[in-house]
N, C-alpha and C. Protein backbone atom coordinates (compact mmCIF):
# COMPACT_ATOMS: atom_id res chain seq x y z
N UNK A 1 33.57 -13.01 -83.12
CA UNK A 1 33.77 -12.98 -81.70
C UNK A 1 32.52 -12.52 -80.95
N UNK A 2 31.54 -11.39 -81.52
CA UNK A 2 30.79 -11.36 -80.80
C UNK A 2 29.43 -12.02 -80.61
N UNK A 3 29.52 -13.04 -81.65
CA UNK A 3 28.30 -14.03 -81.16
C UNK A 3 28.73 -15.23 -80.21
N UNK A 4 30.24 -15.19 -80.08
CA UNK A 4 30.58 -15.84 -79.13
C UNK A 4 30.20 -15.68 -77.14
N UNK A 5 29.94 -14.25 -77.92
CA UNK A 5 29.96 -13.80 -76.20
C UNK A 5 28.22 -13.98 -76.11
N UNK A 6 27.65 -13.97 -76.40
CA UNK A 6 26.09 -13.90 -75.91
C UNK A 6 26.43 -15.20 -75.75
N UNK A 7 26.80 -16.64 -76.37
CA UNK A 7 26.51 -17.60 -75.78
C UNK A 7 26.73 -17.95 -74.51
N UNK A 8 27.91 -16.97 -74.28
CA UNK A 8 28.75 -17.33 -72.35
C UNK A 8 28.40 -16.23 -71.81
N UNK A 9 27.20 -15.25 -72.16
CA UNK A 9 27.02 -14.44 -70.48
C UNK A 9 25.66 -15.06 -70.50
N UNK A 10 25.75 -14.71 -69.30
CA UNK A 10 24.53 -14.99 -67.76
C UNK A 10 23.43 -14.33 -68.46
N UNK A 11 22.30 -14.37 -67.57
CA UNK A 11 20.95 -14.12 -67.97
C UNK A 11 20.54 -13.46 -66.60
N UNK A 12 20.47 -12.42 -66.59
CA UNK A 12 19.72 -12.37 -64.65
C UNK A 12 18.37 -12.86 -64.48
N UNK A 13 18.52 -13.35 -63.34
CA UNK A 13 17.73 -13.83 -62.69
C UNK A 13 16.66 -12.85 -62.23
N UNK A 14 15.26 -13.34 -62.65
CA UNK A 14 14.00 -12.32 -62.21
C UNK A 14 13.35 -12.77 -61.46
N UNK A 15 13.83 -13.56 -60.76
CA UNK A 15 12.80 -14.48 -59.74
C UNK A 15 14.02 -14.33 -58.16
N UNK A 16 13.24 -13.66 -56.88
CA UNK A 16 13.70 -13.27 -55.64
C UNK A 16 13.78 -14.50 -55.00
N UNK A 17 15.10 -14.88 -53.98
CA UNK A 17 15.36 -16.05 -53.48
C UNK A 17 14.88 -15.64 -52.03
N UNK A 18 13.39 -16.68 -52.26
CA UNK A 18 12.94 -16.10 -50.40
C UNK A 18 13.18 -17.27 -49.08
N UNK A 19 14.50 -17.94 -49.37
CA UNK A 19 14.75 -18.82 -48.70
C UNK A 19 15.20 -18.36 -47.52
N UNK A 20 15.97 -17.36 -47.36
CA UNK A 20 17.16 -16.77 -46.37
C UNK A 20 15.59 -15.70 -45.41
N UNK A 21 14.95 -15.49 -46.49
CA UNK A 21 13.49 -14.98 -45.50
C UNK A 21 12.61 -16.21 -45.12
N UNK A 22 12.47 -16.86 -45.53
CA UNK A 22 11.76 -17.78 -44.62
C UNK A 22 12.49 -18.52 -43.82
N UNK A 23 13.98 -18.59 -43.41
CA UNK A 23 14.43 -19.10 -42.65
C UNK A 23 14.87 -18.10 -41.02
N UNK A 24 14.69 -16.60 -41.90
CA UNK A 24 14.53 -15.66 -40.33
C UNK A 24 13.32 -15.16 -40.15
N UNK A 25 12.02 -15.62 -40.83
CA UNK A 25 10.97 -15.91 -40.05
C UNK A 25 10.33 -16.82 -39.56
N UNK A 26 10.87 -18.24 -40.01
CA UNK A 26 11.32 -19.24 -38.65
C UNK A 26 11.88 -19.09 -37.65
N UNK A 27 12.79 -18.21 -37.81
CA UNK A 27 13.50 -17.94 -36.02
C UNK A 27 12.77 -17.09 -35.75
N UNK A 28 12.17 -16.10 -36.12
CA UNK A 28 11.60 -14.77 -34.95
C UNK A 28 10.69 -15.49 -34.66
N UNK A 29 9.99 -16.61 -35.49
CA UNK A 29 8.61 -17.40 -34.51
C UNK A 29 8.92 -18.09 -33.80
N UNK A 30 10.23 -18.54 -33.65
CA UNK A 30 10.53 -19.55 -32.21
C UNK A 30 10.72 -18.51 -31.07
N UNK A 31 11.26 -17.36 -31.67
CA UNK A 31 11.97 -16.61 -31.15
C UNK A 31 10.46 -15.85 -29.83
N UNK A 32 9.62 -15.45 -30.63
CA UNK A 32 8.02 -15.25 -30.16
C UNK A 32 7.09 -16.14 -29.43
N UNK A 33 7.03 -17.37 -29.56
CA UNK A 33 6.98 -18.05 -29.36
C UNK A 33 7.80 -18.61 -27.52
N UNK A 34 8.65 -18.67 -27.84
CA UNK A 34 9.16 -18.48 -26.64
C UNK A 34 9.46 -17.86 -25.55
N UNK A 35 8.95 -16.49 -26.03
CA UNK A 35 9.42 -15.20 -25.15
C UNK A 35 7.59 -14.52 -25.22
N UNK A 36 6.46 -15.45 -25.33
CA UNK A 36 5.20 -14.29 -25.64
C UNK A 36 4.70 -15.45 -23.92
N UNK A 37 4.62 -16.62 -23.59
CA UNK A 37 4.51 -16.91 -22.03
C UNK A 37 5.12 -16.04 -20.89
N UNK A 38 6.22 -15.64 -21.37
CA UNK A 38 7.12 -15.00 -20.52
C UNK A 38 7.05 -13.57 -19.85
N UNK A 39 6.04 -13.01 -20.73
CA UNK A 39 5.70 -11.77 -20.99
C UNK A 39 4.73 -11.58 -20.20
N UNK A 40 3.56 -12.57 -20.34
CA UNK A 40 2.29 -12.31 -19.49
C UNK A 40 2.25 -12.67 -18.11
N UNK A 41 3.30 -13.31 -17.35
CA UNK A 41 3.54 -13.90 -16.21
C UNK A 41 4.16 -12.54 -15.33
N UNK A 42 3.88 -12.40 -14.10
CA UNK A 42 4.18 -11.03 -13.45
C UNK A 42 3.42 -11.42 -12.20
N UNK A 43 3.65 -10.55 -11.25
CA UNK A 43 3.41 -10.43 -10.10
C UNK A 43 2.11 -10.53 -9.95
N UNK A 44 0.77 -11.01 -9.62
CA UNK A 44 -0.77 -10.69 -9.72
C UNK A 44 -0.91 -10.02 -8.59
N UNK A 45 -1.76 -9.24 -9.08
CA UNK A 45 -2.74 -8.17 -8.14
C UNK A 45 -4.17 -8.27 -9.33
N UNK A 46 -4.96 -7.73 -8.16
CA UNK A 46 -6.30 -7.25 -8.66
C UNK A 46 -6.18 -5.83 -9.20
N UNK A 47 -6.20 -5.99 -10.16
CA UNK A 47 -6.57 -4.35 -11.20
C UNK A 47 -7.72 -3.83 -11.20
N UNK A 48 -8.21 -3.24 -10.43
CA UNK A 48 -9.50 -2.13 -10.71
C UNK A 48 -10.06 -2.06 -12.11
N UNK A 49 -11.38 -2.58 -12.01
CA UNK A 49 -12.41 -2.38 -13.36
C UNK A 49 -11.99 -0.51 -13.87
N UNK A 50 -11.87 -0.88 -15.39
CA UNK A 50 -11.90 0.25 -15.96
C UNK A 50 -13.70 0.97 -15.63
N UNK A 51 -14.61 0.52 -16.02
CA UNK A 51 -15.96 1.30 -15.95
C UNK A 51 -16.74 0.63 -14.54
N UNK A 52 -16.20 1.46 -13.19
CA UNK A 52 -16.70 1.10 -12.03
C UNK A 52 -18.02 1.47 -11.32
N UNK A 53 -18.73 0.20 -10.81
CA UNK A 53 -19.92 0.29 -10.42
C UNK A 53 -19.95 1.32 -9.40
N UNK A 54 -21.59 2.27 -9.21
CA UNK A 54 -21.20 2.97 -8.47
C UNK A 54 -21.82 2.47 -7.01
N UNK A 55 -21.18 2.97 -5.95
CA UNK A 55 -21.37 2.79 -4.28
C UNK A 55 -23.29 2.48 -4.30
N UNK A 56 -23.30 1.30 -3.39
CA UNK A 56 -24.96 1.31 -3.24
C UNK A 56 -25.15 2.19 -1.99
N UNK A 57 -26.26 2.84 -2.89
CA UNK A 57 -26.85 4.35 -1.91
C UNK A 57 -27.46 3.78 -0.60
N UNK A 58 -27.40 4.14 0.64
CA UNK A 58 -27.44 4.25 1.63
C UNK A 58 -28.74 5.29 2.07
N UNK A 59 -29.54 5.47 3.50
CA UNK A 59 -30.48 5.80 3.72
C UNK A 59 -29.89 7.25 4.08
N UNK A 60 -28.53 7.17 4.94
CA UNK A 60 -27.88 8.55 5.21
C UNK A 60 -26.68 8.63 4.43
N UNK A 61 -25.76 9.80 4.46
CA UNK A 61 -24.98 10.39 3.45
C UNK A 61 -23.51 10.02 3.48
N UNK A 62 -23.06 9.56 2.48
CA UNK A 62 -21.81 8.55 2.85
C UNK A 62 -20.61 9.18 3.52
N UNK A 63 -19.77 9.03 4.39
CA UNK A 63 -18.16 9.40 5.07
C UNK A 63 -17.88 9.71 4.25
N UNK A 64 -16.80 10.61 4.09
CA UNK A 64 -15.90 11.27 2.93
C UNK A 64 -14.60 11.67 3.60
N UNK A 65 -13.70 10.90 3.90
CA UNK A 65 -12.75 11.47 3.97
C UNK A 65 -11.60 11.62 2.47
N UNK A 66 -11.47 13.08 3.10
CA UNK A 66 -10.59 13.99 1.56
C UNK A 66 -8.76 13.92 2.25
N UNK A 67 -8.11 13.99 1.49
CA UNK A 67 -6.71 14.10 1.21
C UNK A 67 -6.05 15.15 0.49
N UNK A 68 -5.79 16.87 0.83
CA UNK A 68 -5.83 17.51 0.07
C UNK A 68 -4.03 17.48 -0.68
N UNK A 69 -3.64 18.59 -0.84
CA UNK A 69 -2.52 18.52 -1.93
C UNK A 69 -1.38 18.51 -1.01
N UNK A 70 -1.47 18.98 -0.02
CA UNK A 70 -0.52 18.83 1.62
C UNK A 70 -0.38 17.32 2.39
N UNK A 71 -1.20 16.87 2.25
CA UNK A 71 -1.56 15.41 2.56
C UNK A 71 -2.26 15.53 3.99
N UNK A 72 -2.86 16.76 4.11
CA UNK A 72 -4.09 16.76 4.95
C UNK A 72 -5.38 16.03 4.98
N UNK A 73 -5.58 15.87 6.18
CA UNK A 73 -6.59 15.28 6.21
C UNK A 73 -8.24 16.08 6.84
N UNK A 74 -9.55 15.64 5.82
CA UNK A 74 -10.75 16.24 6.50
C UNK A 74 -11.34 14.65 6.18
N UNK A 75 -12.98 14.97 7.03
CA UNK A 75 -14.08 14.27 7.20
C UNK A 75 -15.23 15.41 7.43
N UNK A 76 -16.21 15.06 6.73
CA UNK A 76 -17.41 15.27 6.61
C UNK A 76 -18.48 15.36 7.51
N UNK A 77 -17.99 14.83 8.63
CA UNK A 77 -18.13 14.77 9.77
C UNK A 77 -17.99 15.55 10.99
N UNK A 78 -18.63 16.01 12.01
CA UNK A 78 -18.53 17.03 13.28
C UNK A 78 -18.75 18.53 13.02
N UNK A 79 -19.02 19.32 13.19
CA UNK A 79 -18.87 20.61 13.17
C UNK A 79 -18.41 21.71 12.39
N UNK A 80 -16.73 21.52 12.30
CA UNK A 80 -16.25 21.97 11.26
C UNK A 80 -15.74 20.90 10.05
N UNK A 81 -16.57 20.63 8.98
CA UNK A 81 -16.07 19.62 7.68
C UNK A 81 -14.71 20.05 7.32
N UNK A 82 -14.69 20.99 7.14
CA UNK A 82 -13.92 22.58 5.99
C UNK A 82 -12.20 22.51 7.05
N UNK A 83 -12.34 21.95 7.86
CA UNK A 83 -10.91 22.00 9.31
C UNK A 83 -10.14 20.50 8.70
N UNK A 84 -9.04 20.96 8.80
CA UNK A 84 -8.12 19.52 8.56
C UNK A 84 -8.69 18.86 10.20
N UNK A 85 -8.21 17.61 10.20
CA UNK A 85 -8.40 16.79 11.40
C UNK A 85 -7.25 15.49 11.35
N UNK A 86 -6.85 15.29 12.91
CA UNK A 86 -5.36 14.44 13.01
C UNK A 86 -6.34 12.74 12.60
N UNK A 87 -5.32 12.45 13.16
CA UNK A 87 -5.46 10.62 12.11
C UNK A 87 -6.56 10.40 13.58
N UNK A 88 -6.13 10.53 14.61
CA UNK A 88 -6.55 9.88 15.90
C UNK A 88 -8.61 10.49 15.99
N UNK A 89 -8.76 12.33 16.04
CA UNK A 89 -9.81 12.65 15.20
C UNK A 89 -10.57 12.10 13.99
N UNK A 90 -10.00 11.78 13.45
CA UNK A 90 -10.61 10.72 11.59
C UNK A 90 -11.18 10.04 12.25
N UNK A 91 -10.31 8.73 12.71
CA UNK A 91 -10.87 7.42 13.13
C UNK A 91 -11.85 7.72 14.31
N UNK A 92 -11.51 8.59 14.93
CA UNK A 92 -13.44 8.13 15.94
C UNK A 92 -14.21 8.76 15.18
N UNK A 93 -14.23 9.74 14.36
CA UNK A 93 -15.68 10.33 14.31
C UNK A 93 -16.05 9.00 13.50
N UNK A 94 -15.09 8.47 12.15
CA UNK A 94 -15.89 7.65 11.84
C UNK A 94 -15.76 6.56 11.87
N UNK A 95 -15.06 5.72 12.99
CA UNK A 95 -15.67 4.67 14.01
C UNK A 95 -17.49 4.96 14.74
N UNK A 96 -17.21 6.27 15.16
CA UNK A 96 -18.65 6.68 16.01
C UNK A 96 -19.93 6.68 14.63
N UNK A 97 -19.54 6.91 13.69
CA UNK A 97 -20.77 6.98 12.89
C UNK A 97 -20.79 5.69 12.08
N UNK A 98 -19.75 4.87 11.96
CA UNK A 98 -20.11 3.29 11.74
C UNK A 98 -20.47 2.72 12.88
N UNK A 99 -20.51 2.96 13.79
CA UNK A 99 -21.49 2.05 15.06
C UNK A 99 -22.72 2.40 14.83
N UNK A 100 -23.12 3.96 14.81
CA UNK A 100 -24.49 4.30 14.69
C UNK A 100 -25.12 3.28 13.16
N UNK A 101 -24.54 3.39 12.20
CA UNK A 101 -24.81 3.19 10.80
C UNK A 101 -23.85 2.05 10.23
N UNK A 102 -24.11 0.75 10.40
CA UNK A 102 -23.17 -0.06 10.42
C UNK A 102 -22.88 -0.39 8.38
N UNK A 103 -23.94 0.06 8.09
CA UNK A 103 -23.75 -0.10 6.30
C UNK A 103 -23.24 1.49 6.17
N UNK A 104 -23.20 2.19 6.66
CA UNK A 104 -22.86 3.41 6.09
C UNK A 104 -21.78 3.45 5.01
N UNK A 105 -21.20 3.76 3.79
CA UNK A 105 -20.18 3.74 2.92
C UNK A 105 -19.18 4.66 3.20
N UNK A 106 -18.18 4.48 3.07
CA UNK A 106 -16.70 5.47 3.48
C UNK A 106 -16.15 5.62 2.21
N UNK A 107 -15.96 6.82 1.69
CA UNK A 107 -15.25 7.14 0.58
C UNK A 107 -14.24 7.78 1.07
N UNK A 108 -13.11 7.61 0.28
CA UNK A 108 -11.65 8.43 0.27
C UNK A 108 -11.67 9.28 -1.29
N UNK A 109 -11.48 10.32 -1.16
CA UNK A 109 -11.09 10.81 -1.89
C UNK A 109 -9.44 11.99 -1.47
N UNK A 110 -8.80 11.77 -2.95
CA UNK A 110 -7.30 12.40 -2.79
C UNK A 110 -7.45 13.16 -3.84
N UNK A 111 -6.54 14.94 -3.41
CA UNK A 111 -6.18 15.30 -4.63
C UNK A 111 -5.56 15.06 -5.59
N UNK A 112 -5.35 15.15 -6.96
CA UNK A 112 -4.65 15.03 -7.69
C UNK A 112 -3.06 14.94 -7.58
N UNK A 113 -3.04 16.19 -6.98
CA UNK A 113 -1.30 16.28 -6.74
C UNK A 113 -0.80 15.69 -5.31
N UNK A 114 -1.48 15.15 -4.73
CA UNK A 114 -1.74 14.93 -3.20
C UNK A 114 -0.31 13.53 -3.05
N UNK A 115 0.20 13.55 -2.14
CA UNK A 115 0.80 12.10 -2.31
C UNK A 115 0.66 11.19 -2.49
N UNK A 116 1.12 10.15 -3.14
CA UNK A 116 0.18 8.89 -3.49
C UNK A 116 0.38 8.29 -2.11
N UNK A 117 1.76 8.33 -0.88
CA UNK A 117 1.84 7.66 0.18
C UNK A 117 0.78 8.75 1.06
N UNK A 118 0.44 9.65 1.09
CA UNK A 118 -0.72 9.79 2.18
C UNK A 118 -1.96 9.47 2.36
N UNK A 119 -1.98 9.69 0.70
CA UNK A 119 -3.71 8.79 0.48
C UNK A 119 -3.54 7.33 1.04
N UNK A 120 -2.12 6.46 0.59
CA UNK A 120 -2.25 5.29 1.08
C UNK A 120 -2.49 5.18 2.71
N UNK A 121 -1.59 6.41 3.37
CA UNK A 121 -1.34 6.70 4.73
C UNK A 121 -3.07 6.59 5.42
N UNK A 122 -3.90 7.83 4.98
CA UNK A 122 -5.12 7.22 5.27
C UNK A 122 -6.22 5.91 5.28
N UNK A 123 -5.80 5.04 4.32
CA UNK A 123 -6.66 3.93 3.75
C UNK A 123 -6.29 3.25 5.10
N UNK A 124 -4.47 3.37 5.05
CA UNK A 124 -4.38 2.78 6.50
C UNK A 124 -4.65 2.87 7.73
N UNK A 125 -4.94 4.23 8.28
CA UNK A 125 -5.26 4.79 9.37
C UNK A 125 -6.62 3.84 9.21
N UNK A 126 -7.51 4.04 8.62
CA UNK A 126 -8.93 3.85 8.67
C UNK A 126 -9.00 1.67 8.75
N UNK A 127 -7.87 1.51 8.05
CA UNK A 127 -7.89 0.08 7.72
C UNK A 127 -7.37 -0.24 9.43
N UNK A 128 -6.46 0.15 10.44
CA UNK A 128 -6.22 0.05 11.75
C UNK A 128 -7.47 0.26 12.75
N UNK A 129 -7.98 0.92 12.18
CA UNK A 129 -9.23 1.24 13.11
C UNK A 129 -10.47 0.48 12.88
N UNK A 130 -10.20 -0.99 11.77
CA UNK A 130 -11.40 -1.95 11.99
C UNK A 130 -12.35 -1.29 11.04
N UNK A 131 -11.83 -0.30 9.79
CA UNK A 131 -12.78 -0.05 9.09
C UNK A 131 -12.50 -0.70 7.74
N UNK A 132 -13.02 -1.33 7.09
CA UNK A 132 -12.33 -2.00 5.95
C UNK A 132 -12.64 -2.22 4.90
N UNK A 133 -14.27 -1.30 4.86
CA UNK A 133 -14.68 -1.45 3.61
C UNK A 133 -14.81 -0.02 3.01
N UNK A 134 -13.88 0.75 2.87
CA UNK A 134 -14.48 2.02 1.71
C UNK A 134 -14.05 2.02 0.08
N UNK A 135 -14.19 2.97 -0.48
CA UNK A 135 -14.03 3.04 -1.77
C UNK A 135 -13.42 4.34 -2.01
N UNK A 136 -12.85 4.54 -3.21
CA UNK A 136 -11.87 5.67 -3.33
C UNK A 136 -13.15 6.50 -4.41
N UNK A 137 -13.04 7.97 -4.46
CA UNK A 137 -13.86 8.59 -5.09
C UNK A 137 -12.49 9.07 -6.69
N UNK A 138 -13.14 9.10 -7.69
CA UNK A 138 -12.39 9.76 -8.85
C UNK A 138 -13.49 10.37 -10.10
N UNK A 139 -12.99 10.69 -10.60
CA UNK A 139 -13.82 11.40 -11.54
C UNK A 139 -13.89 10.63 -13.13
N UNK A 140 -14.83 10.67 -13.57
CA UNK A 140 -15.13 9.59 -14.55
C UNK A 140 -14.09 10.46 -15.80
N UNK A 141 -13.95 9.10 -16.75
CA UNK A 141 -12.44 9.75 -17.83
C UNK A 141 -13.40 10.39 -18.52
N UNK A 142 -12.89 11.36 -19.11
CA UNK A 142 -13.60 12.39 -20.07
C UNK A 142 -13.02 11.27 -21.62
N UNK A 143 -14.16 11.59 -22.37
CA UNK A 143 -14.18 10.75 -23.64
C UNK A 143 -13.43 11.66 -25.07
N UNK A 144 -12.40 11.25 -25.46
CA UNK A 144 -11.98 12.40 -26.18
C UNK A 144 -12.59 12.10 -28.07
């Protein structure tokens, strides 16, 4: 009887059936495939250069209006720099010193913690008043 039985059992199989895998990595590539167009399509805007050129230097010293953590506003400009100043103050002094200096450069700079809508709040003030070309000031990324 028992040489009967080796003739009728099985033998396992040492060889892996990679059919059922190559048929679900046919689908995740349709699957990719179909969904990797889909992905890169989005709303366009202009994204700011990661390593930005810096402002061309000028004969006199560029506008600076700052945005502190209050969402105050200064300029670099008149008498007291160091004094917050209202939106209506901003725009003439530096309306009055872009007439004198028609290349002069306007930087914005915002604090860190500052609102992101006041900094915008200023770009606009200054963008109403026919000024339309400044640049935002930031601090270069530290390299870790």
């Amino acid at each position: 009887m028992q040489h009967m039985n080796k003739r009728f059992t099985k033998k396992q199989m040492a060889e892996i059936n990679v059919v059922p895998y190559i048929d679900v990595m046919l689908v995740l590539l349709v699957i990719f495939m179909v969904t990797a167009p889909l992905l890169t399509e989005g709303y366009r805007v202009q994204l700011p250069e990661a390593s930005a050129k810096p402002v061309k230097k000028s004969k006199q010293p560029p506008v600076i209006v700052s945005v502190d953590r209050k969402g105050r506003l200064y300029v670099n400009l008149g008498d007291k720099p160091k004094k917050p100043v209202k939106a209506k103050t901003l725009v003439a002094r530096v309306a009055a010193r872009r007439k004198q200096y028609p290349d002069i450069p306007v930087l914005i700079q915002g604090d860190v913690k500052a609102d992101y809508g006041k900094v915008i709040n200023a770009m606009a003030v200054l963008n109403n008043a026919g000024i339309d070309n400044f640049s935002l000031i930031t601090k270069p990324v530290k390299k870790r």
